[in-house]
C-alpha atoms as a PDB file:
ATOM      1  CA  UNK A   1      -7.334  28.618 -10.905  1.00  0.00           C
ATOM      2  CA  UNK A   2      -4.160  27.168 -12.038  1.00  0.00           C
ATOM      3  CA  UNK A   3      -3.483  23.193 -11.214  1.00  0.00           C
ATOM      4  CA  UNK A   4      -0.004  23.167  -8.877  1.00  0.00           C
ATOM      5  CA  UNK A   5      -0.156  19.452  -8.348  1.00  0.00           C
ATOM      6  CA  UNK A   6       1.994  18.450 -11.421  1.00  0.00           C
ATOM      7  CA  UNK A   7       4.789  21.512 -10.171  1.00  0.00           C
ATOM      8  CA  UNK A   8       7.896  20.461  -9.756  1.00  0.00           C
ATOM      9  CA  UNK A   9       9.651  22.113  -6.167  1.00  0.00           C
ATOM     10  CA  UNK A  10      11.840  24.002  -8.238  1.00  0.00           C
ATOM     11  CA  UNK A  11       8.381  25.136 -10.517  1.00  0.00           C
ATOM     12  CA  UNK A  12       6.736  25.885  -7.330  1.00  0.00           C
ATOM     13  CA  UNK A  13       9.312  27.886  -5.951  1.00  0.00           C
ATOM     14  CA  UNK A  14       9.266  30.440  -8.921  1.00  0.00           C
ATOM     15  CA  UNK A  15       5.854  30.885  -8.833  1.00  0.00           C
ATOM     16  CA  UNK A  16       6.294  31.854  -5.179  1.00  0.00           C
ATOM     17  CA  UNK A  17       8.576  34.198  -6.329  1.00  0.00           C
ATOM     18  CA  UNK A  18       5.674  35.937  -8.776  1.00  0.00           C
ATOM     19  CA  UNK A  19       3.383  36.317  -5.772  1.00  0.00           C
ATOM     20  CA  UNK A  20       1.422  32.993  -6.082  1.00  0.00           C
ATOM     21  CA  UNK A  21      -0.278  31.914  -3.187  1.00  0.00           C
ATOM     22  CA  UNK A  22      -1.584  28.588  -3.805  1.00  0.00           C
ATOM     23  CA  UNK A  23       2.200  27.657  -5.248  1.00  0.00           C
ATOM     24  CA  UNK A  24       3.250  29.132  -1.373  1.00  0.00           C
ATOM     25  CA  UNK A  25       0.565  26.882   0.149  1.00  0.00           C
ATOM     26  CA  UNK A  26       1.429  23.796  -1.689  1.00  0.00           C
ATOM     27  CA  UNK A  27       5.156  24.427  -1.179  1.00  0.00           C
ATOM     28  CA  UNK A  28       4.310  25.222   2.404  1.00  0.00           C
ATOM     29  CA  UNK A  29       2.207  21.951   2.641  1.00  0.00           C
ATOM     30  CA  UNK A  30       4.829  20.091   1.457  1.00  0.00           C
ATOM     31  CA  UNK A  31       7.296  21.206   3.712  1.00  0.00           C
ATOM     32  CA  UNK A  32       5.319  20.582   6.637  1.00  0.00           C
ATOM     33  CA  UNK A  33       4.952  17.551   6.026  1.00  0.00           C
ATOM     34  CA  UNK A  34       8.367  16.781   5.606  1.00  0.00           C
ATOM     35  CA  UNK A  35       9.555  18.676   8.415  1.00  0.00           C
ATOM     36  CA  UNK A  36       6.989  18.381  11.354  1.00  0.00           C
ATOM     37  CA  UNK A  37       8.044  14.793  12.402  1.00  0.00           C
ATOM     38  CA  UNK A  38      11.654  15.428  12.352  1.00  0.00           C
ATOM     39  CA  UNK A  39      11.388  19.100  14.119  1.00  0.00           C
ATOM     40  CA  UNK A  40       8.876  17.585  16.827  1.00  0.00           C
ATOM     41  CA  UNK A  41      11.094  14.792  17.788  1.00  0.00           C
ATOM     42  CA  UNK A  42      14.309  17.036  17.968  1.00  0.00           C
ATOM     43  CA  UNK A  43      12.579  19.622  20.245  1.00  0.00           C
ATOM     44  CA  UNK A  44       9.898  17.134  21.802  1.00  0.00           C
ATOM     45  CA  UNK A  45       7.072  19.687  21.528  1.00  0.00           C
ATOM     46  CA  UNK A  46       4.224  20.470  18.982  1.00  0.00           C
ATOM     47  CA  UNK A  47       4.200  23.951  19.343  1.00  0.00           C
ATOM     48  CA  UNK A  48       8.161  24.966  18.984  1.00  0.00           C
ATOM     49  CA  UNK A  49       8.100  22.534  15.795  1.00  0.00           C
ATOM     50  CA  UNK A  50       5.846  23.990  14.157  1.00  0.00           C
ATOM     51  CA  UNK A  51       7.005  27.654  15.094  1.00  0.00           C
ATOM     52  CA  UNK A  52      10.316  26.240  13.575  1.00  0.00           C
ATOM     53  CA  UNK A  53       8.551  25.370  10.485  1.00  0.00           C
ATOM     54  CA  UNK A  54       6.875  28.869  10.348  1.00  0.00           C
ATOM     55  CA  UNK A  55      10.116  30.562  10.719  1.00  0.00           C
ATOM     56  CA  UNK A  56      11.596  28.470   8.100  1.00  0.00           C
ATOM     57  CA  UNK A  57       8.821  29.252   5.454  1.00  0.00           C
ATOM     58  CA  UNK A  58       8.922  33.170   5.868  1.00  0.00           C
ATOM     59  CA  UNK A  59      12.474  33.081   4.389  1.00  0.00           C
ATOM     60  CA  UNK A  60      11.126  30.912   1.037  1.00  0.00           C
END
């Protein structure tokens, strides 16, 4: 299995783009991360945060 780690975003995203999965998870990861805190205290719930993020990620 190929190391992602060491990707850059921009790496990551065009490996996406050949059908990688573990480049979508990391990317997704990554994004989640990023976005969770911010989304959950905009909408104040868990649940429509992270539907946000999921929503977000099916346009990458």
């Amino acid at each position: 299995m190929q190391q992602l780690s060491t990707h850059t975003e921009k790496e990551l995203l065009l490996l996406v783009a050949d059908s990688n999965e573990s480049a979508f998870r990391q990317l997704y990861d990554l994004y989640d991360r990023l976005l969770m805190p911010c989304l959950t205290d905009l909408t104040k719930s868990d649940h429509v945060a992270e539907d946000l993020v999921q929503e977000t990620m099916l346009r990458v």
